[in-house]
C-alpha atoms as a PDB file:
ATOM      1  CA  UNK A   1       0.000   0.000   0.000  1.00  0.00           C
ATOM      2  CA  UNK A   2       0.787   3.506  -0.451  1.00  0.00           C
ATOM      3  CA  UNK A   3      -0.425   6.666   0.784  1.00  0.00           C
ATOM      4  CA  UNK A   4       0.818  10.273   2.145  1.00  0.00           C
ATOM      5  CA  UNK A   5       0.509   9.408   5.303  1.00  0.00           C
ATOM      6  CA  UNK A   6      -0.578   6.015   7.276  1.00  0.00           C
ATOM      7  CA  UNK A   7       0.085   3.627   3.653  1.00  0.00           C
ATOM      8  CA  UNK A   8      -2.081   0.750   5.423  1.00  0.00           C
ATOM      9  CA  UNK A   9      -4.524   2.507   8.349  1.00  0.00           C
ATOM     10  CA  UNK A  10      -5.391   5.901   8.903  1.00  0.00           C
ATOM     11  CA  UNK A  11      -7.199   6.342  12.254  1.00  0.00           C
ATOM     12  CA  UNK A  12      -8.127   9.936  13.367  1.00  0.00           C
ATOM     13  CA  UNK A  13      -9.445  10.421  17.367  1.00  0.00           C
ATOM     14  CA  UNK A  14     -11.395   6.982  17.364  1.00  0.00           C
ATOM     15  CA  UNK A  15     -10.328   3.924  18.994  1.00  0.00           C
ATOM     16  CA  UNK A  16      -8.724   1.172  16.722  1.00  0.00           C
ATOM     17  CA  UNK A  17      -8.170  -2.121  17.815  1.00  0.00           C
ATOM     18  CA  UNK A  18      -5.732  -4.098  15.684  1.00  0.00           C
ATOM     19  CA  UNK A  19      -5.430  -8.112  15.877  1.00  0.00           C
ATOM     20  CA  UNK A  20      -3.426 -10.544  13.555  1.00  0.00           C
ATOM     21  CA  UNK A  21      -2.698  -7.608  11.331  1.00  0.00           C
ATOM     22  CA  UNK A  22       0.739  -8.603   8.493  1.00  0.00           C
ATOM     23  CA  UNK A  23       1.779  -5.204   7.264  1.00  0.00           C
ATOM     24  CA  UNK A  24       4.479  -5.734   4.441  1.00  0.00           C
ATOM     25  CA  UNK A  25       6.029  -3.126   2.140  1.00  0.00           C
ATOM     26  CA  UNK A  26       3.969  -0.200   3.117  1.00  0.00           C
ATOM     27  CA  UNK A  27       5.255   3.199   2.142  1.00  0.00           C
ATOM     28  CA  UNK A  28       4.138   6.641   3.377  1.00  0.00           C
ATOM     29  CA  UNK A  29       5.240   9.311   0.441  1.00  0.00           C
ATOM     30  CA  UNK A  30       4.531  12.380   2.222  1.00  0.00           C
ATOM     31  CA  UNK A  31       5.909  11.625   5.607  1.00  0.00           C
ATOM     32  CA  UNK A  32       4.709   9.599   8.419  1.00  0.00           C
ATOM     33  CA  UNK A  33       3.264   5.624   9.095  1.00  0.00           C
ATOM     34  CA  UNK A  34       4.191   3.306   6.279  1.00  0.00           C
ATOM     35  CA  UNK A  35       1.706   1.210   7.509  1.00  0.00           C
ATOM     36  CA  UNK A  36      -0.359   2.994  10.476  1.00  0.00           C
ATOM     37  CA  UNK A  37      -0.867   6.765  11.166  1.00  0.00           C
ATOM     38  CA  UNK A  38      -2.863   7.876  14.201  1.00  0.00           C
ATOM     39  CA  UNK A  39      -3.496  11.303  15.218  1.00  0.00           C
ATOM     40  CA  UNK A  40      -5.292  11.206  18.804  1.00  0.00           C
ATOM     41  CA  UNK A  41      -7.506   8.700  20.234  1.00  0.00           C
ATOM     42  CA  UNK A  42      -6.451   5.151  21.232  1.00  0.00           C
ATOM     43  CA  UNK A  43      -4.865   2.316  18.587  1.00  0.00           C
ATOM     44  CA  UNK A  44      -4.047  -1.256  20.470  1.00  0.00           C
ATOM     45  CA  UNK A  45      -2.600  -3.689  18.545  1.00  0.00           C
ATOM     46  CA  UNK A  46      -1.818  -7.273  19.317  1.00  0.00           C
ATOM     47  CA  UNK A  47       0.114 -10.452  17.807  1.00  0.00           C
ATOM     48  CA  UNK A  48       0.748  -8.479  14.325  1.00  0.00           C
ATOM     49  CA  UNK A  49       3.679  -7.716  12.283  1.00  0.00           C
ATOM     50  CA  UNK A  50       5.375  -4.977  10.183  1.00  0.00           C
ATOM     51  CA  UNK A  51       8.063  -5.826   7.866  1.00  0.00           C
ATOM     52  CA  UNK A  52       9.650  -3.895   5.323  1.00  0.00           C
ATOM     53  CA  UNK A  53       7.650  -0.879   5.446  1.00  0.00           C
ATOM     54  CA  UNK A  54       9.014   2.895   4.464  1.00  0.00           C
ATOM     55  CA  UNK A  55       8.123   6.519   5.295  1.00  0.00           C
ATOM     56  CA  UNK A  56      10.037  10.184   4.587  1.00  0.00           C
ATOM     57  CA  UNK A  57       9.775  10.290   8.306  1.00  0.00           C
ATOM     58  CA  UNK A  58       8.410   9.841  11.612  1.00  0.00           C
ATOM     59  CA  UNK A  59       7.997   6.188  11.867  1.00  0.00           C
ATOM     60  CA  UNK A  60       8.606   3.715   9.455  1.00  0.00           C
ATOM     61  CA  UNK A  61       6.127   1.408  10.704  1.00  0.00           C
ATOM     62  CA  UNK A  62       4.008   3.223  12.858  1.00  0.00           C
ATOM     63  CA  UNK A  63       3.174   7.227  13.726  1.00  0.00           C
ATOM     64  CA  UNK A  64       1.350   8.477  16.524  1.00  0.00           C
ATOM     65  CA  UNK A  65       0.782  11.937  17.724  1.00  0.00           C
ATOM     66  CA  UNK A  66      -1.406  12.732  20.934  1.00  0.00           C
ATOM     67  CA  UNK A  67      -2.538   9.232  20.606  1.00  0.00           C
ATOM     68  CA  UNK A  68      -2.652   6.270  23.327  1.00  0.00           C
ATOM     69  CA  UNK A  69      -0.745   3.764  21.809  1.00  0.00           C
ATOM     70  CA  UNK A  70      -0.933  -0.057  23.198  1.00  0.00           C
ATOM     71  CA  UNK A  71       1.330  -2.973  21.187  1.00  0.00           C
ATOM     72  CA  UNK A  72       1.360  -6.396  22.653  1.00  0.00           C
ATOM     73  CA  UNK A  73       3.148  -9.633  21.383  1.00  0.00           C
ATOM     74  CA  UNK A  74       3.933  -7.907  17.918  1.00  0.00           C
ATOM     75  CA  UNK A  75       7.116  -7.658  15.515  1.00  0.00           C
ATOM     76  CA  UNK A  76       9.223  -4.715  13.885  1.00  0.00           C
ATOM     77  CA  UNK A  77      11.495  -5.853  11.222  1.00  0.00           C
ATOM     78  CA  UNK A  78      13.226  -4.319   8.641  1.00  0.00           C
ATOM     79  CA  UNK A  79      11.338  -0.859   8.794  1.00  0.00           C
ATOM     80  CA  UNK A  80      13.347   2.318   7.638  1.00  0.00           C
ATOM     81  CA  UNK A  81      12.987   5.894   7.464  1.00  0.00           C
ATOM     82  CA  UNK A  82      14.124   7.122   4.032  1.00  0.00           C
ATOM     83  CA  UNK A  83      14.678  10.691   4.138  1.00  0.00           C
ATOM     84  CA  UNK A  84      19.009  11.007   5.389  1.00  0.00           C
ATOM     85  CA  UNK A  85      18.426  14.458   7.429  1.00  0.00           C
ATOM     86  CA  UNK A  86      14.523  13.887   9.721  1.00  0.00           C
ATOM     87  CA  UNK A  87      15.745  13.861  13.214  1.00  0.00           C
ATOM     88  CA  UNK A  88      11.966  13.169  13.996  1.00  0.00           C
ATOM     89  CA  UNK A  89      12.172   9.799  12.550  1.00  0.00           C
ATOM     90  CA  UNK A  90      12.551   6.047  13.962  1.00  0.00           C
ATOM     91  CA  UNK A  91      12.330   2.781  11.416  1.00  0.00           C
ATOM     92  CA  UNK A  92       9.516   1.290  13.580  1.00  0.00           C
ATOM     93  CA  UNK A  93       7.694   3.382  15.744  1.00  0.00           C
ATOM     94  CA  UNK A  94       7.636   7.584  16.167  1.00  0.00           C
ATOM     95  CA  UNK A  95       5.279   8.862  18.962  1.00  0.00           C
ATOM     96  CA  UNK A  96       4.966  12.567  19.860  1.00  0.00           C
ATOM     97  CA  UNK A  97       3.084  13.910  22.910  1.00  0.00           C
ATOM     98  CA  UNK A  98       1.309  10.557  23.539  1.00  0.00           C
ATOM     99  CA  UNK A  99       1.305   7.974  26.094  1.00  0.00           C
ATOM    100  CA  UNK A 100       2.815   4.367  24.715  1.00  0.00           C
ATOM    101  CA  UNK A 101       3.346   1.218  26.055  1.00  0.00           C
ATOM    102  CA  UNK A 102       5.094  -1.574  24.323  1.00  0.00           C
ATOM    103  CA  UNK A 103       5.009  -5.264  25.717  1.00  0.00           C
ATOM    104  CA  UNK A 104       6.716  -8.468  24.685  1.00  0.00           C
ATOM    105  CA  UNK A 105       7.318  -7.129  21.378  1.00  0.00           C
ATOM    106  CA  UNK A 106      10.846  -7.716  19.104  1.00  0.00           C
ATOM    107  CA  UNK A 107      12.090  -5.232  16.917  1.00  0.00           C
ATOM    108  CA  UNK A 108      15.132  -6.481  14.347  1.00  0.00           C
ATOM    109  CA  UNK A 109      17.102  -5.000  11.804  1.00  0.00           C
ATOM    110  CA  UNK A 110      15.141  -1.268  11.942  1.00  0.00           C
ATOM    111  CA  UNK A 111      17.266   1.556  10.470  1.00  0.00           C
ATOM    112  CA  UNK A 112      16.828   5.714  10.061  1.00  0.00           C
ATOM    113  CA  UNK A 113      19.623   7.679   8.896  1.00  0.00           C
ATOM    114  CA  UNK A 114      18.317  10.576  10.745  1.00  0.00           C
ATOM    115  CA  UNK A 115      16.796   9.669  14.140  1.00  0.00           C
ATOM    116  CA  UNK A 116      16.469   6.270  15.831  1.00  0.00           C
ATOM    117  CA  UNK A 117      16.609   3.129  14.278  1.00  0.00           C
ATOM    118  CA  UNK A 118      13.523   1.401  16.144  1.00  0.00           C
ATOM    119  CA  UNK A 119      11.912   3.491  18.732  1.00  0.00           C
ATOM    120  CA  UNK A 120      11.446   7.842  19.368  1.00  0.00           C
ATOM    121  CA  UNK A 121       9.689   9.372  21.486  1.00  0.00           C
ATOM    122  CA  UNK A 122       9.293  12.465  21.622  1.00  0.00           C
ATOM    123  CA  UNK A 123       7.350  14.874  24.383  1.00  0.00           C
ATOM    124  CA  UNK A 124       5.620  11.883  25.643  1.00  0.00           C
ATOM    125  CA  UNK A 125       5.879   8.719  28.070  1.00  0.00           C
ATOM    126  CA  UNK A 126       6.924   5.050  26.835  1.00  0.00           C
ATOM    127  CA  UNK A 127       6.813   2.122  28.536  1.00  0.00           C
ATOM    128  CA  UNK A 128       8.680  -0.637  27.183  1.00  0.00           C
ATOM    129  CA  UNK A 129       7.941  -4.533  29.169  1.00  0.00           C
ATOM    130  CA  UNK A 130      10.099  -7.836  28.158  1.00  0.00           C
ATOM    131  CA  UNK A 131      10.899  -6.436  24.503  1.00  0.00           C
ATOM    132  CA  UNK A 132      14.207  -7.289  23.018  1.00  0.00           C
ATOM    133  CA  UNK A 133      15.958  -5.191  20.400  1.00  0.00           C
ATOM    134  CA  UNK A 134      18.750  -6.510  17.878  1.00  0.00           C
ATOM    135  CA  UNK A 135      20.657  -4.966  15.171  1.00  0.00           C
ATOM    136  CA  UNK A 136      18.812  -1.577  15.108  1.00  0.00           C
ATOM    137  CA  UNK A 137      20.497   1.512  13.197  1.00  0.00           C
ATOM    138  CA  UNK A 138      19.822   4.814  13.930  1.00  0.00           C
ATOM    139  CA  UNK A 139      22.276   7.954  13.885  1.00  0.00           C
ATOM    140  CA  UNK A 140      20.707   9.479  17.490  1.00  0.00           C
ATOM    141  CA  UNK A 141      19.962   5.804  18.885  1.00  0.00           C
ATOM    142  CA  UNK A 142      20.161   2.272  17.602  1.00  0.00           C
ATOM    143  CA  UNK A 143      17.596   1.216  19.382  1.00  0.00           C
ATOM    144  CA  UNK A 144      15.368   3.614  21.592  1.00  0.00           C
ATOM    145  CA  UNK A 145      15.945   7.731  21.876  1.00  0.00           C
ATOM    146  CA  UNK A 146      13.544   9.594  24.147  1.00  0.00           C
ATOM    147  CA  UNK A 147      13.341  13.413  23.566  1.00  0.00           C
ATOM    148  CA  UNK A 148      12.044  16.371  24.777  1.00  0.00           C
ATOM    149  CA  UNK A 149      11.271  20.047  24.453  1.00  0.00           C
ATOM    150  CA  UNK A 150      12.652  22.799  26.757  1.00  0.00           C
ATOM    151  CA  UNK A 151       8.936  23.300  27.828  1.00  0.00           C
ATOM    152  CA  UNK A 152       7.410  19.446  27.143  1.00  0.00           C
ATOM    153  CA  UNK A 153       8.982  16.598  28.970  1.00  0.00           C
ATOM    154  CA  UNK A 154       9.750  13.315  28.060  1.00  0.00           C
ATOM    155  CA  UNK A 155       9.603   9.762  30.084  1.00  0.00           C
ATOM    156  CA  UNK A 156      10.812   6.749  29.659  1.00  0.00           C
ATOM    157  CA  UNK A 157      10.719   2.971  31.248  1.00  0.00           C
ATOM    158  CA  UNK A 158      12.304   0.142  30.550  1.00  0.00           C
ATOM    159  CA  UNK A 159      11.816  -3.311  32.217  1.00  0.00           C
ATOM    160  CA  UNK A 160      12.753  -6.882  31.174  1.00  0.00           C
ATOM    161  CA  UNK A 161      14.182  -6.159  27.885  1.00  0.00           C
ATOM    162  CA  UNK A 162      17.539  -7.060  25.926  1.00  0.00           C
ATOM    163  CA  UNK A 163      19.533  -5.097  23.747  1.00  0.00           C
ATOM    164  CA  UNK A 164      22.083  -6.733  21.370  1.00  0.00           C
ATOM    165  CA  UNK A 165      24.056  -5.545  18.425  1.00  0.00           C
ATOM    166  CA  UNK A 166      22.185  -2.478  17.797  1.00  0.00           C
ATOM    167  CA  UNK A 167      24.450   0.497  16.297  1.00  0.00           C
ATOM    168  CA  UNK A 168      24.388   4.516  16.252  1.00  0.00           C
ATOM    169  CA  UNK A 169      26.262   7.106  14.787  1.00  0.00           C
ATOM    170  CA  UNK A 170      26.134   9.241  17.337  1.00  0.00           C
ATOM    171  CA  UNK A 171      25.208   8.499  21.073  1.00  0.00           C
ATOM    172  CA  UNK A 172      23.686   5.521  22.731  1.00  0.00           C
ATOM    173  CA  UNK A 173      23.670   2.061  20.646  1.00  0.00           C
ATOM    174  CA  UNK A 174      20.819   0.625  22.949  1.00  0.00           C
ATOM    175  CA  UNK A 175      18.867   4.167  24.429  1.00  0.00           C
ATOM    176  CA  UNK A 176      20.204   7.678  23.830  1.00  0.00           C
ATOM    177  CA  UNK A 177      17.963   9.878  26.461  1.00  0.00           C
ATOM    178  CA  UNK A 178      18.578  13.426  26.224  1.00  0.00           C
ATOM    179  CA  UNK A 179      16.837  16.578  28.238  1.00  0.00           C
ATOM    180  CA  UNK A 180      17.311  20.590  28.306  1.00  0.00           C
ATOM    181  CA  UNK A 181      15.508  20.710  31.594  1.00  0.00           C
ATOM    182  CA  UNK A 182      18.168  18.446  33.908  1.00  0.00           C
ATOM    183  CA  UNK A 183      16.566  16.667  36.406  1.00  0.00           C
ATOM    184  CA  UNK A 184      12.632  16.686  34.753  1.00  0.00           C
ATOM    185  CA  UNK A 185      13.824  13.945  32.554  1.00  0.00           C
ATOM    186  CA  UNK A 186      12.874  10.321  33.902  1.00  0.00           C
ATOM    187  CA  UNK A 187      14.790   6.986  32.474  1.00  0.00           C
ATOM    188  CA  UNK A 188      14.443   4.011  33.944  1.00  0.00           C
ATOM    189  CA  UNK A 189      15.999   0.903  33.104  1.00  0.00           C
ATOM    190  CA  UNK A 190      16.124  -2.347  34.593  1.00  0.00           C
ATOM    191  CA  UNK A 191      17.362  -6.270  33.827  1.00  0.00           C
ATOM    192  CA  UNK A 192      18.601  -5.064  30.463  1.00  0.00           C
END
């Protein structure tokens, strides 16, 4: 499929609930969700996979902004951001101002030249539960970056997951978390 934005679903302030979904090849031409955009309301998904899907930027897989985002027992795999200078970008999943949790999910082989190569998030909270990450590329994470704004902050969590062999340019191969506002910044990582 292909589309400007959200190639496979397009969900707009409504509550999507995604089972058993294979999303393969999906590319996003103007610039966010190769396979799934959502702008507000609540997407779950469960058991479902994304391979090989593309977008300009935000996520290569999946964008979310303002949304409640929910993905259980699901795969990432080979999703890319193509555009070389988006900082906003991650090969799987971009989230911005939203609240996202991510459980016993595996993301492999992601890449974005720009931003991270499986997870950002960006002004929001994540929650990542037993998830493991392998051979990720990114150029501001490999695997997960968490940003914020001066004025919007930024949390993230991390329990029961593994990182292995995932590569950035630039700072952390596993999580880069960076904050202008020192101590408002929350990371939390455990059993990695």
């Amino acid at each position: 499929s292909t589309a400007a934005n959200g190639a496979g679903i397009y969900a707009t302030n409504i509550t999507t609930l995604i089972s058993g979904l294979t999303a393969t090849n999906g590319i996003a031409t103007g610039s966010r969700g190769g396979a799934i955009f959502a702008n507000g309301g609540f997407v779950a998904i469960d058991q479902s996979s994304f391979t090989g899907n593309r977008s300009v930027t935000g996520g290569g897989a999946i964008f979310a902004i303002q949304a409640e985002l929910r993905i259980d027992r699901s795969q990432f795999d080979q999703n890319a951001i193509t555009s070389v200078t988006s900082v906003l970008a991650a090969g799987a999943i971009a989230t911005r101002s939203g609240n996202t949790t991510i459980s016993r999910s595996s993301f492999t082989r992601n890449s974005s030249s720009g931003g991270s190569g499986a997870i950002q998030n960006f002004t929001g909270t994540l929650t990542v539960n037993t998830s493991s990450f392998s051979e990720n590329t990114g150029k501001v994470a490999g695997a997960i970056q968490n940003w914020s704004q001066e004025t919007q902050l930024s949390r993230l969590y991390v329990y029961d997951s593994t990182f292995t062999k995932n590569n950035s340019l630039d700072y952390g191969g596993g999580i880069a978390s960076d904050g202008h506002l020192g101590g408002h910044r929350l990371a939390h990582v455990c059993r990695l």
